[in-house]
Protein backbone atom coordinates (compact mmCIF):
# COMPACT_ATOMS: atom_id res chain seq x y z
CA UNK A 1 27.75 81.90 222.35
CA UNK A 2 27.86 82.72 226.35
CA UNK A 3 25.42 85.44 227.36
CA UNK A 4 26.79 86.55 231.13
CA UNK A 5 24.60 85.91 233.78
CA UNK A 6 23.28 88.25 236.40
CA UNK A 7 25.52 89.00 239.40
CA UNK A 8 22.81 88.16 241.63
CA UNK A 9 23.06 84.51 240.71
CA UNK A 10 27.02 84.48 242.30
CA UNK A 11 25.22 84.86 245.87
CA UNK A 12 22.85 81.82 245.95
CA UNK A 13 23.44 77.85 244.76
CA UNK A 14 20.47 75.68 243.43
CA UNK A 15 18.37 74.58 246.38
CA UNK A 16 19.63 71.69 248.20
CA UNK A 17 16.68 69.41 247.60
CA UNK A 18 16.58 70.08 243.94
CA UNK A 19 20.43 69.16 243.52
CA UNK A 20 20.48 66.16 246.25
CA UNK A 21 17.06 65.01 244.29
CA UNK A 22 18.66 63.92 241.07
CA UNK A 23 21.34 62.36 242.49
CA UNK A 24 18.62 60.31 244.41
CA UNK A 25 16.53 60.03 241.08
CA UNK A 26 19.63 58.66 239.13
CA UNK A 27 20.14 56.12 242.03
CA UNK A 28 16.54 55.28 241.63
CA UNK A 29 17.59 54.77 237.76
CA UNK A 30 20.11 52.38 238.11
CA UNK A 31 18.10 49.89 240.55
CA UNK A 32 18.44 51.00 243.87
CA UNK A 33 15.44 50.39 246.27
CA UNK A 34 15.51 54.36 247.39
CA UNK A 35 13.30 54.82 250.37
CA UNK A 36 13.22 59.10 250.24
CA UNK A 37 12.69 60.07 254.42
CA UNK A 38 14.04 63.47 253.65
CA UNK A 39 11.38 65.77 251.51
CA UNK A 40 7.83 67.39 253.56
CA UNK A 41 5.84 66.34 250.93
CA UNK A 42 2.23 65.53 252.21
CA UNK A 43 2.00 61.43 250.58
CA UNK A 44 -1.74 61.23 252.24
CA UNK A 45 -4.48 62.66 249.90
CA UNK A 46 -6.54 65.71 250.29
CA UNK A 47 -9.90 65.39 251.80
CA UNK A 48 -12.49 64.24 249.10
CA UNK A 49 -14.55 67.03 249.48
CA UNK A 50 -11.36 69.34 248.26
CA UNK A 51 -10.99 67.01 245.07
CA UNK A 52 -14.75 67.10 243.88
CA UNK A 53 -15.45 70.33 244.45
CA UNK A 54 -11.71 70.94 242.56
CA UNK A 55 -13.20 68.37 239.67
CA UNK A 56 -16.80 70.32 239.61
CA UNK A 57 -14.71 73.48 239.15
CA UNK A 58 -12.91 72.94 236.08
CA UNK A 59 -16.51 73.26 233.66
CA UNK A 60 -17.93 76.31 235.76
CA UNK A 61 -18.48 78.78 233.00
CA UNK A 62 -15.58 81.36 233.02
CA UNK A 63 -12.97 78.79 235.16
CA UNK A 64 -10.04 79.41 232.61
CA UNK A 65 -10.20 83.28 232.30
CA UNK A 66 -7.75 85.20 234.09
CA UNK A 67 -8.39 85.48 237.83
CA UNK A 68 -8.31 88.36 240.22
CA UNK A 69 -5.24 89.06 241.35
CA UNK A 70 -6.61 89.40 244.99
CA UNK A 71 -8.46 85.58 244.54
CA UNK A 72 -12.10 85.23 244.52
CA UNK A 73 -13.70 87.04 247.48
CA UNK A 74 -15.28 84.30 248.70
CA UNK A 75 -11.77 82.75 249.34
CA UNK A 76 -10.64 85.64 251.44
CA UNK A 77 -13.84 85.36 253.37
CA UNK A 78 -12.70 81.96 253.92
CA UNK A 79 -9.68 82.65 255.17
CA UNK A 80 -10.69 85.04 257.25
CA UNK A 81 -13.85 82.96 258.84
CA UNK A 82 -10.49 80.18 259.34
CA UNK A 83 -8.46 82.41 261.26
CA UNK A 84 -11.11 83.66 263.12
CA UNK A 85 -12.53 80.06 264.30
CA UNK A 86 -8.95 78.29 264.58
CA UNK A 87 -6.43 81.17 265.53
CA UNK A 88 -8.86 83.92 267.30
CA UNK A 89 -7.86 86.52 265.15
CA UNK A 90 -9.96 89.01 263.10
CA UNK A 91 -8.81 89.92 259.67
CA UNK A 92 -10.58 92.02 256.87
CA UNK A 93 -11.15 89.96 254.07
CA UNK A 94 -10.99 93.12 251.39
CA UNK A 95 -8.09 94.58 252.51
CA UNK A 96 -6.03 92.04 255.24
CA UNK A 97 -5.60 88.89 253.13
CA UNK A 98 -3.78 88.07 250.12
CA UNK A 99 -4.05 84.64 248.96
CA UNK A 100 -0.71 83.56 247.15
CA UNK A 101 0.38 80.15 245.11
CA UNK A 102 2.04 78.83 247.75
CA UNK A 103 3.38 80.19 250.81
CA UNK A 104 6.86 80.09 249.30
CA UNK A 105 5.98 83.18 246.66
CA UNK A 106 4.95 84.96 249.61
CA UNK A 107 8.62 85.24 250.93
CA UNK A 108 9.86 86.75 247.55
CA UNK A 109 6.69 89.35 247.41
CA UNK A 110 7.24 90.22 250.62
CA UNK A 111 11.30 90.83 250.11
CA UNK A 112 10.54 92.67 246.62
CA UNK A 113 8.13 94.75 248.26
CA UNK A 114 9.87 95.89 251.42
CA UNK A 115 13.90 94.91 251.09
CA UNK A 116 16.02 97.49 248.99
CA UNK A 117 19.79 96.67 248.27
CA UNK A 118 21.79 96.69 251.12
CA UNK A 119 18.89 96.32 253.87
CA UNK A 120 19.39 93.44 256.81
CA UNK A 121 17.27 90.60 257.29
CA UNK A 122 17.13 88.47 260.63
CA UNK A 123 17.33 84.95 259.57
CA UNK A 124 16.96 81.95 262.11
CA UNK A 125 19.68 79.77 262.25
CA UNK A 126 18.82 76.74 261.68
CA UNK A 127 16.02 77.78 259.75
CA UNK A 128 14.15 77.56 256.03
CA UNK A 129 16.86 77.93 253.35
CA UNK A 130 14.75 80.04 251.07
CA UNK A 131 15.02 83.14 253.96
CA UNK A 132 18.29 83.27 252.82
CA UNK A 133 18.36 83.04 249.03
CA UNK A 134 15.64 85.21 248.47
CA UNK A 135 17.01 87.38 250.90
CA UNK A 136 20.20 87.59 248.61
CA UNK A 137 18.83 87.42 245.61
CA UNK A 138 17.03 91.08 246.10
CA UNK A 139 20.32 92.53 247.35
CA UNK A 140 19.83 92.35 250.78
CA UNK A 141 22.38 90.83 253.93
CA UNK A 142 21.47 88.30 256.00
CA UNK A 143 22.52 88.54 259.47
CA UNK A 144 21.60 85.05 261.58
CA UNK A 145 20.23 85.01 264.84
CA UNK A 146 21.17 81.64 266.89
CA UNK A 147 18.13 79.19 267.67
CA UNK A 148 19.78 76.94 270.33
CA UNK A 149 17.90 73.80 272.24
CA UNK A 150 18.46 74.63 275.53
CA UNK A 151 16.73 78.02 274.89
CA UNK A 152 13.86 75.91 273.21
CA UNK A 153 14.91 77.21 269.73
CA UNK A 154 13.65 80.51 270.81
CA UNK A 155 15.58 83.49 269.62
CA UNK A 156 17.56 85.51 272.63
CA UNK A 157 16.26 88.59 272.17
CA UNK A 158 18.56 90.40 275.47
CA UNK A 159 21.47 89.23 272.99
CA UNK A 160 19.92 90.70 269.03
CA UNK A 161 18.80 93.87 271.44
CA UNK A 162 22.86 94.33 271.99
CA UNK A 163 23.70 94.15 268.17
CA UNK A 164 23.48 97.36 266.11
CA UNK A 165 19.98 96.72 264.34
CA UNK A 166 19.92 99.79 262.36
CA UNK A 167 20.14 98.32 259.16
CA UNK A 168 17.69 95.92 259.68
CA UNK A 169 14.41 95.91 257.39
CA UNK A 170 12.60 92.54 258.27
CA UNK A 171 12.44 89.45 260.83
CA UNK A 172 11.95 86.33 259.75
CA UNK A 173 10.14 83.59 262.32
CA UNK A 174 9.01 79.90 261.93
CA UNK A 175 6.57 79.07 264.67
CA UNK A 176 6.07 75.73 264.64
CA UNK A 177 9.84 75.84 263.99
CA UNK A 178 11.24 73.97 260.77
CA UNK A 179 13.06 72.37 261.07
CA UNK A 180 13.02 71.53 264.62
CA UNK A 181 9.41 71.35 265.47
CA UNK A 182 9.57 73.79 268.66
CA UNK A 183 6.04 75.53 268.45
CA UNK A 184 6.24 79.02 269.78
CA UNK A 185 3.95 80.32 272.13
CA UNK A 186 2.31 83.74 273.28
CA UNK A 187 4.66 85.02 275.64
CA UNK A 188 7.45 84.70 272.89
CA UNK A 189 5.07 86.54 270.13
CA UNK A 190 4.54 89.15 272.67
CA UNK A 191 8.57 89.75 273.10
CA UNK A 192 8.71 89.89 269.94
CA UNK A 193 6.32 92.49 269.09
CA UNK A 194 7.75 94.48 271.73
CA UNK A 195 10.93 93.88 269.98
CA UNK A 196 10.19 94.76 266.32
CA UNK A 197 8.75 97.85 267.61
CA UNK A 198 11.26 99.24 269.58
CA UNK A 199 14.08 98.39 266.81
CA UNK A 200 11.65 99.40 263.57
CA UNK A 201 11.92 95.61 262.30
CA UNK A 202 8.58 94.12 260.03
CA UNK A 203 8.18 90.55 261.75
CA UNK A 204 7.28 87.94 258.99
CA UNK A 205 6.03 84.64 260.89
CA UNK A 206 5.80 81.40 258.63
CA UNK A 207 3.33 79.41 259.73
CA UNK A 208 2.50 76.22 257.94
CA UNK A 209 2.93 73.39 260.48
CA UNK A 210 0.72 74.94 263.03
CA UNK A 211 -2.15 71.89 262.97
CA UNK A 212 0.25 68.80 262.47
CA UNK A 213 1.26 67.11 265.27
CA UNK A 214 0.53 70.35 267.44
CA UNK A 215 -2.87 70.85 269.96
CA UNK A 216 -2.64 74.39 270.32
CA UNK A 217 -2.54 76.38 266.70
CA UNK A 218 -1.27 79.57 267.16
CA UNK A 219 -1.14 82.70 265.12
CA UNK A 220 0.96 85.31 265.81
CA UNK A 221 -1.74 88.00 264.53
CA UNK A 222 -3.87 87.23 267.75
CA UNK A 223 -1.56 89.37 270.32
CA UNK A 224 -2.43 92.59 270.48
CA UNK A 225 -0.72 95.39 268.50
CA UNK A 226 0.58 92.59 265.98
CA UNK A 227 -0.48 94.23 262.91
CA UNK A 228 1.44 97.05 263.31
CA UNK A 229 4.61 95.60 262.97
CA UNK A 230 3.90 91.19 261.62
CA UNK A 231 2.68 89.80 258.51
CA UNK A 232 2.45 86.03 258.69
CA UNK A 233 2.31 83.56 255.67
CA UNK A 234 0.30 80.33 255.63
CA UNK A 235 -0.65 77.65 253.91
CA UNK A 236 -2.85 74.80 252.56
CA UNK A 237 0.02 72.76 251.75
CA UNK A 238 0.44 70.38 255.03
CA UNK A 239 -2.66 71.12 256.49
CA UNK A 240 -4.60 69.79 254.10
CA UNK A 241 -2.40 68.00 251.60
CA UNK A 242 -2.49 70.60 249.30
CA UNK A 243 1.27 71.16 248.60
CA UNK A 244 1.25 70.73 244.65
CA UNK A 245 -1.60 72.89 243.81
CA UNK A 246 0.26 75.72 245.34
CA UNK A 247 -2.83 77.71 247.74
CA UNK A 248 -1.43 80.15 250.83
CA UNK A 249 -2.16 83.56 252.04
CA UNK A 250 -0.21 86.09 253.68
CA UNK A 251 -2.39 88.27 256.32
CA UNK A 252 -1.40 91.61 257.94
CA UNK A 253 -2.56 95.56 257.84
CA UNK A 254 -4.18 97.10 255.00
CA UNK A 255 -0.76 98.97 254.06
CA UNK A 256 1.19 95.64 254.16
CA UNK A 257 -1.14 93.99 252.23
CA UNK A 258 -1.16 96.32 249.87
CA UNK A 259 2.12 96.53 248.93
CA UNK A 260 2.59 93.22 248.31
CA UNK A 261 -0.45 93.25 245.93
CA UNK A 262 1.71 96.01 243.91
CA UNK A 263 4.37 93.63 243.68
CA UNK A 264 2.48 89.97 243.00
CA UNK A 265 0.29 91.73 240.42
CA UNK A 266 3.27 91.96 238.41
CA UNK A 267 4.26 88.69 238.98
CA UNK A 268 1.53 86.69 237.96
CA UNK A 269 -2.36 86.61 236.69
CA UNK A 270 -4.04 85.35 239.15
CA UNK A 271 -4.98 81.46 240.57
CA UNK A 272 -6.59 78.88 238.73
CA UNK A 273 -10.76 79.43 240.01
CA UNK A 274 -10.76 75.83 240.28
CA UNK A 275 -8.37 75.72 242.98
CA UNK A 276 -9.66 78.55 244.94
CA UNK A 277 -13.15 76.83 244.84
CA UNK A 278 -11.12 73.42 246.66
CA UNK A 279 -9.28 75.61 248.81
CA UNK A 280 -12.38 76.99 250.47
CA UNK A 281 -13.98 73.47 250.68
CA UNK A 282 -10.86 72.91 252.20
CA UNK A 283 -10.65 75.81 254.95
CA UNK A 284 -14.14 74.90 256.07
CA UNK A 285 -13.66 71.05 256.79
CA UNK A 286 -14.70 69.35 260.04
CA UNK A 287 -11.92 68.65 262.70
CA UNK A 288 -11.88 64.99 262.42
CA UNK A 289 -9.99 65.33 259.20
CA UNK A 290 -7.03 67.15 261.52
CA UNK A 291 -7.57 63.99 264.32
CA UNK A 292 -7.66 61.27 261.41
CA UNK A 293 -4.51 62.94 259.59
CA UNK A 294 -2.75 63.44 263.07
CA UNK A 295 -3.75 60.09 263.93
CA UNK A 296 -1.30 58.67 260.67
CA UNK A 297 1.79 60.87 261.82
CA UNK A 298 1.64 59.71 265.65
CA UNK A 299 2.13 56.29 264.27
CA UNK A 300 4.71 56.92 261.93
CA UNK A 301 6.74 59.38 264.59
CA UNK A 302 6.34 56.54 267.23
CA UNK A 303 8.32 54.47 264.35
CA UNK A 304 10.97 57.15 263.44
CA UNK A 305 11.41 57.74 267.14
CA UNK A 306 12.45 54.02 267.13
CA UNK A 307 14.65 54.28 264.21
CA UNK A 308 16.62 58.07 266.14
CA UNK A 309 16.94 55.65 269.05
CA UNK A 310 18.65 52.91 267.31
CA UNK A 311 20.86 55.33 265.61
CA UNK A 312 21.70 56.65 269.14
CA UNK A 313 20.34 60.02 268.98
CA UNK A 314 18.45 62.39 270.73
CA UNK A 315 15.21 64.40 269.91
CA UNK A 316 12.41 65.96 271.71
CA UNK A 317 8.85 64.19 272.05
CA UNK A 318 7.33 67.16 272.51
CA UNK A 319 8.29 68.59 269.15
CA UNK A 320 5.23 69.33 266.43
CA UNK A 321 5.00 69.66 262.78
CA UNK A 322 5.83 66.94 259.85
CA UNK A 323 9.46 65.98 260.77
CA UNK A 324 11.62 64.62 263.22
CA UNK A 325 14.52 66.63 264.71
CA UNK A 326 16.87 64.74 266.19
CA UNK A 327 21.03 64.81 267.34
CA UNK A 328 23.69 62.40 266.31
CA UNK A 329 26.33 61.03 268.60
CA UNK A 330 28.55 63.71 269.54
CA UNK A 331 31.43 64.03 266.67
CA UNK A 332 29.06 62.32 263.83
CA UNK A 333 29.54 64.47 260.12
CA UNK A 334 25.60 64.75 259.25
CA UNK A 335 26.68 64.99 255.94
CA UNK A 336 28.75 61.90 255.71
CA UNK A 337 26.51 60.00 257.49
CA UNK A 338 23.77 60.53 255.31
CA UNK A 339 25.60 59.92 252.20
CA UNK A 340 26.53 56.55 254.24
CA UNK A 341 23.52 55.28 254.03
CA UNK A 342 22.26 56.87 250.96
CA UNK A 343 24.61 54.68 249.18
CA UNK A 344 25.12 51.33 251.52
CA UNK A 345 21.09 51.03 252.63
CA UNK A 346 19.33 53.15 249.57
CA UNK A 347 18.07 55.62 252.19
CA UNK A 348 17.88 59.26 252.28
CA UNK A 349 17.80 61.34 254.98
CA UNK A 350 18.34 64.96 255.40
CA UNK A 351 21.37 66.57 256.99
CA UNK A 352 20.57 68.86 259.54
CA UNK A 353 23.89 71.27 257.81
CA UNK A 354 21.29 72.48 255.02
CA UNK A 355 19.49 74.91 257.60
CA UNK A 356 22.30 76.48 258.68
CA UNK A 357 25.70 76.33 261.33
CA UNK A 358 23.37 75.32 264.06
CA UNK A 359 22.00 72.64 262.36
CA UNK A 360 25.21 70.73 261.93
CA UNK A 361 25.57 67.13 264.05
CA UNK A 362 21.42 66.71 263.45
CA UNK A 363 19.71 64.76 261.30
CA UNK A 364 16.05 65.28 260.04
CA UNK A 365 13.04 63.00 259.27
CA UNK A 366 9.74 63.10 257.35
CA UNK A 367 6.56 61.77 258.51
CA UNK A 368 5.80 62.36 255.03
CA UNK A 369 6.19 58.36 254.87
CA UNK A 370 4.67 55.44 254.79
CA UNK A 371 4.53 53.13 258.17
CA UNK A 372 5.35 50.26 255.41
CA UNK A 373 8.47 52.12 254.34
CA UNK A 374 9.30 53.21 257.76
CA UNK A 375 9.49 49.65 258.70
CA UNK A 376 11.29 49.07 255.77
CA UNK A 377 14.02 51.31 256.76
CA UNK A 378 14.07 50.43 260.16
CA UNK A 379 14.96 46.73 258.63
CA UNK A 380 17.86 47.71 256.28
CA UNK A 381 19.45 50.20 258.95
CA UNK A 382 18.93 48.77 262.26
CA UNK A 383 19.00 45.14 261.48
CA UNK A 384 21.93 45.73 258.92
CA UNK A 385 23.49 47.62 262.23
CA UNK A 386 24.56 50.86 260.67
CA UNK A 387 27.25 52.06 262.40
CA UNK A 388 27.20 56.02 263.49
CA UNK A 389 31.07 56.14 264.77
C-alpha cells in the first residue's frame, strides 16, 4: 500500500551531504582508505571543563524532567554576558534570547514563524543549502542574490534596490561567509540595515564561524537600530566543538523573540539540563582555548593551502572560518573532479556546485582534519599527480 506524500516534498531533494555520505560510507565498506575533507564537523574535543560539568549534570536531581522551553535562565544570562564581552552588544536575557538545539532549527522557527505561502526570501548565492529547502518547504520563493569575489562576496545592494522587493518577507546573511570565508564587516551591516528598512525585509544573519580563523568577531546586533529589523542565529557548534549536542541561540527584539518561542514550543520540550549546564561552562571559557584551537587550523590551512596550490587553484589567505574556498583551473567540472578523486585517490572533497550557480568551478575544504590525514592526502593526490585538465 502507497500512502501519497506531501506536495511540499516535490520542491526539495535529500541534503547533499546526507546522500553523497553513504555513497562515501559504502566506499568505506568495501576497503577503500576514505580520507572525508568535505564535512565541518569539529574532530578536536570540547574543552574539559564543558565535558565534566556535562558528566556532573546528568545525576543533578530533576536533570531528566522536561525543560523550559526558553532554557534555564542562567543560560540566557550566559549568552547574554557572551555577547556582551565578545560582540559589544546588549541583549535582555528574559525576553532577547532564545536558546535553540542547534542553530540549524533556528532557520525553520524562524521561516514557520514569519514566512506564509507565497512570501520571498533573499538567499545568498553561493550560500548554506538549508536557506533554500526550508525556505521551500514552508511555501515560500527563493529569489538569489549574487555573492561575487571581486565584490568580496558582499551582496550589491544598488543592484537588489533595482528589483521589485515587494514580496519579500526575510534576508538571509552568512557573515563569516560559508562557504567562502569572507567575514563581513560594519560598514556592510550598516547598508544593510539601512536596506531592510527602507524595503520592509527581517535580516536573519548566521553567525557560527565568527571566532575560527577570524581576529575580529562581529555581531551584526552591535550597529545601531539592528534590532528593529535583524535576528541573528549562533552557535556552540564550531566555537567550541559542540556540534553533536546540538546548543545555539537566536537573539533579536522582544517581539521577534517571541514569536519564535510560539512556534519552537510546539516543536519540541525543551533541552537536555545537562547540556545547558556545559554550554554555559562553555560560553564563559578563557581565550586561550580560541588561540590553542586557532592555533590547530592555521597549521592545517597552511597544509590545504599547499594541497589548492598543487591542484592549481586559487583562494584567498585572508579568508576565516573552518574551510577553504578555493577556484579550479578555468573550465574544470567541480563535480567531476571530485568524483575523480573520490574514486581514483579515496578522497572526498566538496564541490563548490552544492551552494548554488556561483559556486560552480570551486572546490571546498575542511580544516575539520587531521594534519596526519592532510598529509596523507597531499601524498596520494599530489605525488600520484592528479591531473585537473
Amino acid at each position: 500500500m502507497s500512502i501519497e506524500t506531501a506536495k511540499r516534498l516535490e520542491t526539495v531533494e535529500e541534503y547533499y551531504f546526507s546522500k553523497k555520505l553513504r555513497e562515501v560510507r559504502a566506499l568505506a565498506a568495501a576497503g577503500k582508505p576514505i580520507l572525508n575533507m568535505a564535512i565541518g564537523s569539529p574532530d578536536l574535543s570540547p574543552p574539559k571543563e564543558v565535558i565534566d560539568v556535562i558528566r556532573e549534570a546528568v545525576t543533578i536531581d530533576g536533570a531528566h524532567k522536561y525543560q523550559s522551553y526558553q532554557g534555564l535562565p542562567e543560560l540566557r544570562k550566559s549568552i547574554a554576558s557572551f555577547y556582551e564581552r565578545k560582540y559589544h552588544v546588549t541583549l535582555n536575557p528574559e525576553n532577547e534570547i532564545l536558546p535553540l538545539m542547534g542553530s540549524k532549527e533556528g532557520i525553520m522557527h524562524i521561516s514557520l514563524a514569519y514566512l506564509n505561502e507565497g512570501d520571498e526570501v533573499l538567499i545568498p548565492n553561493p550560500g548554506y543549502p538549508t536557506y533554500t529547502s526550508v525556505t521551500k518547504l514552508v511555501g515560500a520563493k527563493p529569489i538569489y542574490y549574487d555573492l561575487d569575489g571581486d565584490n568580496g562576496w558582499e551582496p550589491d545592494l544598488d543592484i537588489l534596490s533595482k528589483q521589485d522587493l515587494s514580496k519579500v518577507k526575510i534576508m538571509w546573511l552568512n557573515y563569516p561567509h560559508m562557504p567562502t570565508g569572507a567575514t563581513g564587516n560594519t560598514e556592510l551591516f550598516k547598508r544593510l540595515i539601512v536596506f531592510a528598512k527602507a524595503n520592509n525585509i527581517l535580516l536573519i544573519n548566521d553567525n557560527p564561524y565568527s571566532f575560527v580563523l577570524n581576529e575580529n568577531p562581529t555581531s551584526i546586533l552591535s550597529i545601531e537600530g539592528a534590532k528593529e529589523v535583524t535576528l541573528e542565529l549562533n552557535s556552540l557548534s564550531k566555537t567550541f566543538n559542540m556540534a553533536g549536542w546540538r546548543v545555539g541561540m537566536v537573539s533579536g527584539s522582544k517581539d521577534k523573540i517571541e514569536a519564535i518561542l510560539n512556534v519552537k514550543s510546539n516543536m519540541d520540550s525543551g533541552m537536555f539540563q545537562g547540556i545547558q549546564k556545559g554550554a554555559i561552562a562553555a560560553l564563559a571559557i578563557s581565550d586561550g582555548w580560541y588561540e590553542k584551537m586557532n592555533a590547530v587550523y592555521k597549521e592545517r590551512r597552511k597544509l590545504i593551502w599547499e594541497l589548492a596550490t598543487a591542484f592549481g587553484c586559487s583562494y584567498d589567505k585572508n579568508a576565516t572560518g573552518m574551510f577553504v574556498w578555493a577556484k579550479l583551473p578555468e573550465g574544470i567540472d567541480a563535480v567531476e573532479f571530485i568524483d575523480t578523486i573520490l574514486y581514483k585517490d579515496s578522497v572526498f572533497i566538496t564541490p563548490g556546485d552544492v551552494f548554488g550557480s556561483k559556486g560552480k568551478g570551486y572546490i571546498r575544504f575542511s580544516l575539520c582534519v587531521t594534519k596526519e590525514n592532510i598529509e596523507e592526502a597531499i601524498n596520494r593526490l599530489v605525488k600520484n599527480k592528479v591531473e585537473v585538465d
